[in-house]
Protein backbone atom coordinates (compact mmCIF):
# COMPACT_ATOMS: atom_id res chain seq x y z
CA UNK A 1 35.86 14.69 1.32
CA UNK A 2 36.07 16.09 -2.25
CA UNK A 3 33.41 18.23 -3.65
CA UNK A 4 31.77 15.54 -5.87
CA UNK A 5 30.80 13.48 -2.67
CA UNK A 6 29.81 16.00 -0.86
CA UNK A 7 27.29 16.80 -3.46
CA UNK A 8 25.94 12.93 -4.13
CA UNK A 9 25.24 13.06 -0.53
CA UNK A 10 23.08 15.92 -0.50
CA UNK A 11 20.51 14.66 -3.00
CA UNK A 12 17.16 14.15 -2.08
CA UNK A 13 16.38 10.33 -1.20
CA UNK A 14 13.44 8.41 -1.89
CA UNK A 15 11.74 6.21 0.79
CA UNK A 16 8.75 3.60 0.38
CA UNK A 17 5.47 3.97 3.04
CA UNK A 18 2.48 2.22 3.36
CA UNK A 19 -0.75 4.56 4.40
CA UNK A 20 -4.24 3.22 4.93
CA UNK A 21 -6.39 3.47 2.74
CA UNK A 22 -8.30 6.32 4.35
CA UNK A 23 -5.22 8.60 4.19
CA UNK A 24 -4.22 7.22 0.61
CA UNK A 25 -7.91 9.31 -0.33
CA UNK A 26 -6.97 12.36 1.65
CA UNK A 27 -3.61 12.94 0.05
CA UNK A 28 -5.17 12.06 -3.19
CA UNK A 29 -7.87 14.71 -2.69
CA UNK A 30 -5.45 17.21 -1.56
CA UNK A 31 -2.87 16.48 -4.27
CA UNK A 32 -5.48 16.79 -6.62
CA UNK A 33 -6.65 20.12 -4.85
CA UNK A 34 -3.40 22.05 -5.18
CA UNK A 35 -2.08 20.92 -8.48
CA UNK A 36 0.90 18.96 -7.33
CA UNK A 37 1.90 15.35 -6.92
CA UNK A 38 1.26 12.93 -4.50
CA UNK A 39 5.46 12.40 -3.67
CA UNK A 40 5.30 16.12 -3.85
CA UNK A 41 2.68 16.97 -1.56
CA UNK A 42 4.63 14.21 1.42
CA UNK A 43 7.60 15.55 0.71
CA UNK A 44 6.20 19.01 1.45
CA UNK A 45 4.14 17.44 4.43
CA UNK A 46 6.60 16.02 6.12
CA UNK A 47 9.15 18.57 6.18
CA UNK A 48 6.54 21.32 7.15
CA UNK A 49 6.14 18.79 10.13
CA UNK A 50 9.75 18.77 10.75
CA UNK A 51 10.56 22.13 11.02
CA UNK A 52 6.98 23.30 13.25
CA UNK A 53 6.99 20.22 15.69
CA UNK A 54 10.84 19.65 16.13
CA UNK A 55 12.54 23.58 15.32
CA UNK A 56 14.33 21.03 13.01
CA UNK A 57 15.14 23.08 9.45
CA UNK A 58 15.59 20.67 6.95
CA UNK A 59 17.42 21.45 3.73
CA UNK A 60 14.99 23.33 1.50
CA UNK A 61 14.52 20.57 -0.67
CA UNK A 62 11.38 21.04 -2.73
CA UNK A 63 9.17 23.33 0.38
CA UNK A 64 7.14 25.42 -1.62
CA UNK A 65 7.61 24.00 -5.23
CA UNK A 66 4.91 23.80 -7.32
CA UNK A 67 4.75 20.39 -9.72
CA UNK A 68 5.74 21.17 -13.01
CA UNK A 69 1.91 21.07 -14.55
CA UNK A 70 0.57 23.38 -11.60
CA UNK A 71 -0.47 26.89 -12.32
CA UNK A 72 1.45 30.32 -10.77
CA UNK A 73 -1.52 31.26 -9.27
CA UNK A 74 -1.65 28.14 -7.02
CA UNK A 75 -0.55 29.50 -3.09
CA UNK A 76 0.59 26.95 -0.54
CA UNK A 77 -1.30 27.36 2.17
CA UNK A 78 -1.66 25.73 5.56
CA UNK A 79 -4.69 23.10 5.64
CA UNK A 80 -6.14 21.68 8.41
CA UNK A 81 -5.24 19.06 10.16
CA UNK A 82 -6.84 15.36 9.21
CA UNK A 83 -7.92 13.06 11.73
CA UNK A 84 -6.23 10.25 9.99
């Protein structure tokens, strides 16, 4: 495999979801709350899933990366759970 494939295949990949409308709000709200975007925010989400419910690590892909318009100050910082 040469080194130009092997880089192609490690870029991130985009993926379409449908959400209720009830969760739509939450991530909204929380999006909203730390400065970042919505894709961001799931991205972040679901990985942070991945690695504490599986042991799975996934490639550091964006964990921790602020959106481009956020502020330094913002922290990441582990919310609660929703219900949704």
């Amino acid at each position: 495999m040469n080194e130009r494939l092997r880089i192609l295949q490690r870029q991130p990949r985009r993926i379409s979801i449908t959400l209720s409308f009830h969760v739509h709000e939450e991530l909204l709200k929380r999006s909203e709350e730390e400065g970042r975007s919505m894709s961001n925010l799931c991205a972040f989400l679901l990985e942070d899933a991945l690695r504490h419910n599986n042991g799975v690590t996934p490639a550091p892909m964006g964990i921790g990366t602020m959106h481009a318009n956020s502020h330094a100050n913002n922290e990441l910082r582990p919310r609660p759970r929703s219900p949704f």
